[in-house]
PDB file of N, CA and C in Angstrom:
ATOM      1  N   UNK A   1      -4.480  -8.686  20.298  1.00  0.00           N
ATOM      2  CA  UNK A   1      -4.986  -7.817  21.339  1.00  0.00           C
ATOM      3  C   UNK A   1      -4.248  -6.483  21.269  1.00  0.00           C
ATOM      4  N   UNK A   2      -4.578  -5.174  21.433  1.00  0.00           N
ATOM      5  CA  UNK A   2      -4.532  -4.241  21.147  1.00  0.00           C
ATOM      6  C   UNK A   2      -3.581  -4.007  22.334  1.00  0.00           C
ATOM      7  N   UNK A   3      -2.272  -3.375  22.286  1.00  0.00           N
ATOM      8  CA  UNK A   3      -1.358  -2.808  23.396  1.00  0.00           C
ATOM      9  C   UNK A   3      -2.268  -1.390  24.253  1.00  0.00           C
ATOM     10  N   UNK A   4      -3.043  -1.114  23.670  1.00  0.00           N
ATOM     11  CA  UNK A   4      -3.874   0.130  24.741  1.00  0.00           C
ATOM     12  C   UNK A   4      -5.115  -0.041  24.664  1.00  0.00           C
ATOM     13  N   UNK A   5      -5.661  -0.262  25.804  1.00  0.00           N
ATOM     14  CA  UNK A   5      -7.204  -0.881  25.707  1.00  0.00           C
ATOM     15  C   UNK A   5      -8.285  -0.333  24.842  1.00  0.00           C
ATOM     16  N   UNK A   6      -8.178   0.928  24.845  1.00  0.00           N
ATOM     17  CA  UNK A   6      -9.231   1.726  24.868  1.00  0.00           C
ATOM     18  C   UNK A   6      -9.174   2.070  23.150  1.00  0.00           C
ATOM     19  N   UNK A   7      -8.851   1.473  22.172  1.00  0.00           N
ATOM     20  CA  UNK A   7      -8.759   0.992  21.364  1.00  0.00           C
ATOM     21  C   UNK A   7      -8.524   2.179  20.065  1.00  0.00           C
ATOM     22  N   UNK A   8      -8.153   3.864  20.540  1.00  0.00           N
ATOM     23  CA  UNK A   8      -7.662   4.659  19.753  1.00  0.00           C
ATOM     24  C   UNK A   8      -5.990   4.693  20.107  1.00  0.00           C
ATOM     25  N   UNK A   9      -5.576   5.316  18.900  1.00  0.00           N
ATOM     26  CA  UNK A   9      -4.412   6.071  19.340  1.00  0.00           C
ATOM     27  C   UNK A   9      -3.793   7.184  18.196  1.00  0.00           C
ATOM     28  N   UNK A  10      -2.973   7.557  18.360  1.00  0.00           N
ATOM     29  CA  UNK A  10      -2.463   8.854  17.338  1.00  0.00           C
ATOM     30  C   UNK A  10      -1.852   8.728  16.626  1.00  0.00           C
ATOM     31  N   UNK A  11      -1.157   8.670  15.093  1.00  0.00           N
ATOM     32  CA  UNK A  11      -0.152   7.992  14.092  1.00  0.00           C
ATOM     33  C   UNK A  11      -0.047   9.645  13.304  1.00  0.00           C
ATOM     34  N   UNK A  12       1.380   9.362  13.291  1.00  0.00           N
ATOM     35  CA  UNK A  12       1.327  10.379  11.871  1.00  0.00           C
ATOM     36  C   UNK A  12       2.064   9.447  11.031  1.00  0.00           C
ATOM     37  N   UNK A  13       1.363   9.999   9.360  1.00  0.00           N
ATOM     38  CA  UNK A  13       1.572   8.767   8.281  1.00  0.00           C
ATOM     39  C   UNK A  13       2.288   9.877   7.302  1.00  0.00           C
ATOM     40  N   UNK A  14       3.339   9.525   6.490  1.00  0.00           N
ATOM     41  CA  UNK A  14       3.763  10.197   5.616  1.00  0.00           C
ATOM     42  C   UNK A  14       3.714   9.404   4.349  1.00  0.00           C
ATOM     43  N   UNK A  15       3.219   9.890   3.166  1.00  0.00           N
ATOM     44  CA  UNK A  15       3.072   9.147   1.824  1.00  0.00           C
ATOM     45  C   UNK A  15       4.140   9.831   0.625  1.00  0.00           C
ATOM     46  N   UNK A  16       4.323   8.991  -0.130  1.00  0.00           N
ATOM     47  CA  UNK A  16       5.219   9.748  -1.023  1.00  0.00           C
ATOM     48  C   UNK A  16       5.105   8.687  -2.261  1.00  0.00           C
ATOM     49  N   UNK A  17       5.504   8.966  -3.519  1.00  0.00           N
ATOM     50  CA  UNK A  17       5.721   8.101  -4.619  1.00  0.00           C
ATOM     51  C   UNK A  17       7.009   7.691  -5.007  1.00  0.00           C
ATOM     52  N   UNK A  18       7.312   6.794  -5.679  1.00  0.00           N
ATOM     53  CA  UNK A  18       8.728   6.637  -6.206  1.00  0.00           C
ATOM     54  C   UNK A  18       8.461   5.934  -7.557  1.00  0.00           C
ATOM     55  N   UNK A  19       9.439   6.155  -8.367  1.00  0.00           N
ATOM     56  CA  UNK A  19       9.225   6.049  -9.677  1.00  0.00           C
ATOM     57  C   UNK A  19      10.454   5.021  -9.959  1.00  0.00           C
ATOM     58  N   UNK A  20      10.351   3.172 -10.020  1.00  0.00           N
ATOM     59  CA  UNK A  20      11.131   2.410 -10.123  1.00  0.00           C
ATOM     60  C   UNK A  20      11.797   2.383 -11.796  1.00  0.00           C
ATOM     61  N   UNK A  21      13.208   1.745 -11.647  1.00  0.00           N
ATOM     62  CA  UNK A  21      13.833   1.700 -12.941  1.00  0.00           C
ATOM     63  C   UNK A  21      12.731   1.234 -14.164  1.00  0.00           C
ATOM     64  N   UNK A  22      11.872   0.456 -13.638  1.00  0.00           N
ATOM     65  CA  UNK A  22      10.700  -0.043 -14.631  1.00  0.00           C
ATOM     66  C   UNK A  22       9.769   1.156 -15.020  1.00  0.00           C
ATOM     67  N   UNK A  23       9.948   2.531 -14.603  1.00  0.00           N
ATOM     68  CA  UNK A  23       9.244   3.337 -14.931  1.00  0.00           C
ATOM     69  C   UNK A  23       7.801   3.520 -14.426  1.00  0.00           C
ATOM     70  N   UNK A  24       7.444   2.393 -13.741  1.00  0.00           N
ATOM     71  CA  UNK A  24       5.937   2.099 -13.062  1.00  0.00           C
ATOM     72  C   UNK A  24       5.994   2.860 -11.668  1.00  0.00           C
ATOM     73  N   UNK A  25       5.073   3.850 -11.339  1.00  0.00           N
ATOM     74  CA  UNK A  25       5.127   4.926  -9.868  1.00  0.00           C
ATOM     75  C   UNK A  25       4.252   3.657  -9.088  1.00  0.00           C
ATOM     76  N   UNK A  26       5.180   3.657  -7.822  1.00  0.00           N
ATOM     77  CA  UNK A  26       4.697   2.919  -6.576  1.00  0.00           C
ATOM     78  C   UNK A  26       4.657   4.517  -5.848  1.00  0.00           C
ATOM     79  N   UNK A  27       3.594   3.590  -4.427  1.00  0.00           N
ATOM     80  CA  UNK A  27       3.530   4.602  -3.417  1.00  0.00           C
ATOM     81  C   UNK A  27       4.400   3.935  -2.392  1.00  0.00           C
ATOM     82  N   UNK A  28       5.017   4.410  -1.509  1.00  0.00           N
ATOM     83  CA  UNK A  28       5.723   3.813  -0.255  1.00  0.00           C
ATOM     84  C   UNK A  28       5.147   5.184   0.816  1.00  0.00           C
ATOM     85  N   UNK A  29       5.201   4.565   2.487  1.00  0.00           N
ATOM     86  CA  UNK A  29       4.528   5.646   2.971  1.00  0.00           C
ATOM     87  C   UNK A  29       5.345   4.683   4.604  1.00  0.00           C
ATOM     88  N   UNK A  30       5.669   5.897   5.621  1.00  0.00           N
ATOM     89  CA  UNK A  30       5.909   5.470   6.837  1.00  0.00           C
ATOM     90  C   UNK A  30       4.828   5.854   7.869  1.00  0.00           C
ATOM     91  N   UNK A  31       4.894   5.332   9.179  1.00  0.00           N
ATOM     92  CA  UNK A  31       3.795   5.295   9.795  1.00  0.00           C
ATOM     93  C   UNK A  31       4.369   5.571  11.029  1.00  0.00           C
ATOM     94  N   UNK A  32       3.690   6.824  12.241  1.00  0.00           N
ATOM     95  CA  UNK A  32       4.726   6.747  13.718  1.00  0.00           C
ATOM     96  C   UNK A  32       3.395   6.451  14.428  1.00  0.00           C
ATOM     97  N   UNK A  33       4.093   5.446  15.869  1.00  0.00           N
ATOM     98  CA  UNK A  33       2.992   5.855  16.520  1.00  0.00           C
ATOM     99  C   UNK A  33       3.172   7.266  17.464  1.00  0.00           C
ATOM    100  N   UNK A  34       2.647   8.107  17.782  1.00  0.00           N
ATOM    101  CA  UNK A  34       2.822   9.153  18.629  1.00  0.00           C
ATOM    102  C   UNK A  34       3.434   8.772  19.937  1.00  0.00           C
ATOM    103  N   UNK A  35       2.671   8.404  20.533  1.00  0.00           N
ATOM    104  CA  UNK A  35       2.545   7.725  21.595  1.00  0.00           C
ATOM    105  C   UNK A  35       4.080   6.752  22.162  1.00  0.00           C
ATOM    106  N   UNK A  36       4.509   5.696  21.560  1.00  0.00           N
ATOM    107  CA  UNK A  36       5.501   5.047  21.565  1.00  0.00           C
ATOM    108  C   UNK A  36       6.890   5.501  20.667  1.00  0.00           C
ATOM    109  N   UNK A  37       6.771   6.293  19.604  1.00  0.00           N
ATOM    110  CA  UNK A  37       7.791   6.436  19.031  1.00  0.00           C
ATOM    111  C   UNK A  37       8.536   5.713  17.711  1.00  0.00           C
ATOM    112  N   UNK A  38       7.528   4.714  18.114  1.00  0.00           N
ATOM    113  CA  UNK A  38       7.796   3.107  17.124  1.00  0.00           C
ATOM    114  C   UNK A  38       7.216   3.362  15.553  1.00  0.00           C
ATOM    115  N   UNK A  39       7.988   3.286  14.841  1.00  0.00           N
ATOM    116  CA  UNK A  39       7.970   3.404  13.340  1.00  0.00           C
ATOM    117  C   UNK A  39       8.011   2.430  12.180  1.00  0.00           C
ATOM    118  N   UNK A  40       7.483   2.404  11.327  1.00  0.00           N
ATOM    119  CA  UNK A  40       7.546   1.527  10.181  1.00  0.00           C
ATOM    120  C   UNK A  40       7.054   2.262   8.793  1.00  0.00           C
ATOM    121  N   UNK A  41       7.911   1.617   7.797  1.00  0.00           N
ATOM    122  CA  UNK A  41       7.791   1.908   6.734  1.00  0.00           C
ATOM    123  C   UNK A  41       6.650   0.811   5.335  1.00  0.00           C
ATOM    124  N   UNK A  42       6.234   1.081   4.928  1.00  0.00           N
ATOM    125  CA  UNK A  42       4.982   0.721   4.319  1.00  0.00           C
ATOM    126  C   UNK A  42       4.611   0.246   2.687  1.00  0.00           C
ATOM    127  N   UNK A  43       4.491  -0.139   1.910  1.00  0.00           N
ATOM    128  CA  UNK A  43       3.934  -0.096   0.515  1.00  0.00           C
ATOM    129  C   UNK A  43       2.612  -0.620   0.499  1.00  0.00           C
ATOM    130  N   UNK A  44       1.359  -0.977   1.575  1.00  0.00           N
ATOM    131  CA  UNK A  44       0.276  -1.038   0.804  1.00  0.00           C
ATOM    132  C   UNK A  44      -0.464  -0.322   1.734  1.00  0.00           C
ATOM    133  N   UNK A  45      -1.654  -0.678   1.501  1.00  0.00           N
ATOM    134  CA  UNK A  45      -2.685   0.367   2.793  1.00  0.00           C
ATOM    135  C   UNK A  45      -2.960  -0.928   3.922  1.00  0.00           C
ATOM    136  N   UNK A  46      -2.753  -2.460   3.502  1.00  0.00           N
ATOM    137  CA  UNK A  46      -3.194  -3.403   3.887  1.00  0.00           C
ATOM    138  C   UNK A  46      -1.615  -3.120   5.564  1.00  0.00           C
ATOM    139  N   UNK A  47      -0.172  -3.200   5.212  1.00  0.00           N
ATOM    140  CA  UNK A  47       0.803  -2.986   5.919  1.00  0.00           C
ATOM    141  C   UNK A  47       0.361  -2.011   6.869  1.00  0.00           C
ATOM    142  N   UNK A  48      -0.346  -0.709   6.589  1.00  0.00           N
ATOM    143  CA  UNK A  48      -0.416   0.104   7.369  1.00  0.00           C
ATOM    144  C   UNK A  48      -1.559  -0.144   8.190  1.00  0.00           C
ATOM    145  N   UNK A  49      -2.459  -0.485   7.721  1.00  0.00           N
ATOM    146  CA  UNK A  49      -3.460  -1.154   8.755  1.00  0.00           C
ATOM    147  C   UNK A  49      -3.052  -1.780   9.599  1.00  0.00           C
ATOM    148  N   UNK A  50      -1.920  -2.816   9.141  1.00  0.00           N
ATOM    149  CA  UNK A  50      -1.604  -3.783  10.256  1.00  0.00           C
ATOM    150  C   UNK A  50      -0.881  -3.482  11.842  1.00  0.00           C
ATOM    151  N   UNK A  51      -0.027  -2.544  11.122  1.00  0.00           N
ATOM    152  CA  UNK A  51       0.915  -1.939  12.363  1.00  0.00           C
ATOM    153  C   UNK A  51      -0.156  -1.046  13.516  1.00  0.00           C
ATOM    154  N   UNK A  52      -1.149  -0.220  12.337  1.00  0.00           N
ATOM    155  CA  UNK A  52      -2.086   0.492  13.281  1.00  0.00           C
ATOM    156  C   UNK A  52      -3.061  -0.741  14.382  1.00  0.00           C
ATOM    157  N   UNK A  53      -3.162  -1.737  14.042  1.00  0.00           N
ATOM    158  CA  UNK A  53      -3.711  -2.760  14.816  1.00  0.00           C
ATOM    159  C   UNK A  53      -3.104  -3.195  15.601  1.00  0.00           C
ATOM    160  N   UNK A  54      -1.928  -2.620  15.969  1.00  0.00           N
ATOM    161  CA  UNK A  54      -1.101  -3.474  16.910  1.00  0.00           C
ATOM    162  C   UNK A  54      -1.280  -2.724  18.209  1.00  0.00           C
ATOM    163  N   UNK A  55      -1.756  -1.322  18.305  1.00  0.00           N
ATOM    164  CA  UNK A  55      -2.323  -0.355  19.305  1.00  0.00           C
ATOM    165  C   UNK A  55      -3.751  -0.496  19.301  1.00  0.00           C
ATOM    166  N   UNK A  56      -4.811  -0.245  18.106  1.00  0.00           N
ATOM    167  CA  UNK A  56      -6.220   0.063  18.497  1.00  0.00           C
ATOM    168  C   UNK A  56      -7.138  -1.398  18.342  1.00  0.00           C
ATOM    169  N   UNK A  57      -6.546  -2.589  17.784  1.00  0.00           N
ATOM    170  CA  UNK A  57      -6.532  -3.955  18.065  1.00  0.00           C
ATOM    171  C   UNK A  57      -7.646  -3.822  16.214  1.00  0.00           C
ATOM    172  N   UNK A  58      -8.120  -4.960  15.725  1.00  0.00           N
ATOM    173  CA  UNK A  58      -8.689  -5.289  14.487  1.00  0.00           C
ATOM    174  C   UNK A  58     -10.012  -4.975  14.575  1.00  0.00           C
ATOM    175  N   UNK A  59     -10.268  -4.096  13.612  1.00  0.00           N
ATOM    176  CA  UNK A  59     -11.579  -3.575  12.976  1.00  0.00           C
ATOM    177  C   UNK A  59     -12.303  -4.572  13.384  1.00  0.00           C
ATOM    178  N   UNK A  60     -13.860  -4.670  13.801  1.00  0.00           N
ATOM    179  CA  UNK A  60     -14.737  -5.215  13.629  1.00  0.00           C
ATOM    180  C   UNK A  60     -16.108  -4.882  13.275  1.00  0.00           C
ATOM    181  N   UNK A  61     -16.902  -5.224  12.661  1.00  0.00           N
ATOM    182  CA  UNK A  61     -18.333  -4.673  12.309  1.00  0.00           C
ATOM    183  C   UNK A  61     -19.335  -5.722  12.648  1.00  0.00           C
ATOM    184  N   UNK A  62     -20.708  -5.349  13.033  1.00  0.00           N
ATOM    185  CA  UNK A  62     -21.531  -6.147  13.110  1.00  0.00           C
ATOM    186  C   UNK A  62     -22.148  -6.117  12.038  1.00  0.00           C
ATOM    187  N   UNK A  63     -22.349  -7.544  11.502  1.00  0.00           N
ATOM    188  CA  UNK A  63     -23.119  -7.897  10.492  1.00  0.00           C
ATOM    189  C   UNK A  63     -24.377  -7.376  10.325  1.00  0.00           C
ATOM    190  N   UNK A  64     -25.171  -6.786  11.196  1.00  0.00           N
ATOM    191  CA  UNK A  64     -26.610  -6.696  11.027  1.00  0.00           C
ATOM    192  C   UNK A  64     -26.590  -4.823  11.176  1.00  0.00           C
ATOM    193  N   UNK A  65     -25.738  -4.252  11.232  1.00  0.00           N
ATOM    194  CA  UNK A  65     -25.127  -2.928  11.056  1.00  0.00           C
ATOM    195  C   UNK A  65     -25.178  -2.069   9.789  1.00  0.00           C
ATOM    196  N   UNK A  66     -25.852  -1.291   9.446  1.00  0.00           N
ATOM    197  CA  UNK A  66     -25.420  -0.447   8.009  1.00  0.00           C
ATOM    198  C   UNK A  66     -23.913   0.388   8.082  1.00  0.00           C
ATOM    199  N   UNK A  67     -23.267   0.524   6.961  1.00  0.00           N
ATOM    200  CA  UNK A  67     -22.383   1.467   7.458  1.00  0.00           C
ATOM    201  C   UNK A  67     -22.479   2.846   7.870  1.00  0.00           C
ATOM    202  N   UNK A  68     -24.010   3.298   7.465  1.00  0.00           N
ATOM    203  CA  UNK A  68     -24.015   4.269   7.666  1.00  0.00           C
ATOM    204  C   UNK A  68     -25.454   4.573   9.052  1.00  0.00           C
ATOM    205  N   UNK A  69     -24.991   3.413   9.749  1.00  0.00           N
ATOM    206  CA  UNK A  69     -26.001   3.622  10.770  1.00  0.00           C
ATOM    207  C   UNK A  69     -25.158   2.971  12.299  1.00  0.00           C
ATOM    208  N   UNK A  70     -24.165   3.995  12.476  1.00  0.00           N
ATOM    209  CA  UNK A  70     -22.822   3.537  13.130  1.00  0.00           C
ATOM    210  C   UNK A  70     -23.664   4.534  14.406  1.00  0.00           C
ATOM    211  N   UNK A  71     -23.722   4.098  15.779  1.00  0.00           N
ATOM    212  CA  UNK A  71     -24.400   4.629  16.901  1.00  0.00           C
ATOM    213  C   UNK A  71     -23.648   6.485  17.269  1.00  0.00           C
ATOM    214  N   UNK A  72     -24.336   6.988  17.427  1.00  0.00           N
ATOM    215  CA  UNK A  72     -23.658   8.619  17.600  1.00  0.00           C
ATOM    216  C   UNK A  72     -22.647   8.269  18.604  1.00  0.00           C
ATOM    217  N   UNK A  73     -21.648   9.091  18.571  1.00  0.00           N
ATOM    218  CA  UNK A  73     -20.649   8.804  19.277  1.00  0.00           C
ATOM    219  C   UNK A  73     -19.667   8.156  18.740  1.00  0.00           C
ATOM    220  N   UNK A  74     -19.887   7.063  17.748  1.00  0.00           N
ATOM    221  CA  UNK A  74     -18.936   5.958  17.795  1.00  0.00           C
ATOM    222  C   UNK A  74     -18.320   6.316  16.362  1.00  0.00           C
ATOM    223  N   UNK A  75     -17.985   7.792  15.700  1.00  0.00           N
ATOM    224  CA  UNK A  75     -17.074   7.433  14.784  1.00  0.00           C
ATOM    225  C   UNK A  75     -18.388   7.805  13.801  1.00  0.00           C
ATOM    226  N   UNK A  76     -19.646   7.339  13.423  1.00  0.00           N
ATOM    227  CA  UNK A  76     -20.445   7.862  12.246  1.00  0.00           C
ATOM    228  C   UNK A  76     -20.547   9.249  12.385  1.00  0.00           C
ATOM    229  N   UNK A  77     -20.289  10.331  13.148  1.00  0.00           N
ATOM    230  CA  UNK A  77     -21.194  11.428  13.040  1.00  0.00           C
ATOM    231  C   UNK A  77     -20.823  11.893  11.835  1.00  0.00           C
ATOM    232  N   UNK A  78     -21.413  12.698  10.841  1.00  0.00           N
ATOM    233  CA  UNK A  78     -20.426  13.409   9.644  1.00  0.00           C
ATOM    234  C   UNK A  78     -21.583  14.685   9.967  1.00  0.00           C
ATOM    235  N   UNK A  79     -20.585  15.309   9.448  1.00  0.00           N
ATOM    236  CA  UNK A  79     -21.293  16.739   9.483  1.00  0.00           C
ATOM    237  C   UNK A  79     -22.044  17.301   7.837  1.00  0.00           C
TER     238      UNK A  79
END
C-alpha cells in the first residue's frame, strides 16, 4: 500500500556509470524522495521501481486497455 494515497509523488534520481576491476561498465544510480528526504542507492531499474512503490503504491494496467489508449488525464496525453 502506497504511504500517500493519491498515488504520485516527486523523486530526484541521479545515474552515473562505474567501470569495475573486471573492466565491464555497470550503471549504479540513487533515488530521493522529495517529499520525505528518504534515500537509496540503486543498480537496476527493477530496485528503483521498487523504492518508488513504496509512495505511489504498484503499477497496474487493465488487461483489456491498449497502451496507447490510456483515458485523457491519466498520464497518456503526448503532445
Amino acid at each position: 500500500m502506497p504511504l500517500y494515497p493519491r498515488g504520485d509523488a516527486s523523486f530526484i534520481v541521479r545515474i552515473w556509470w562505474e567501470r569495475p576491476v573486471d573492466g565491464r561498465p555497470i550503471w549504479r544510480g540513487q533515488v530521493i524522495h522529495v517529499l520525505g528526504q528518504e534515500s537509496a542507492y540503486f543498480q537496476t531499474v527493477q530496485e528503483l521501481v521498487a523504492f518508488c512503490e513504496q509512495w505511489t503504491g504498484a503499477l497496474s494496467s487493465k488487461p483489456d486497455m491498449a497502451r496507447d489508449e490510456t483515458p485523457p488525464g491519466e498520464g497518456g496525453d503526448h503532445v
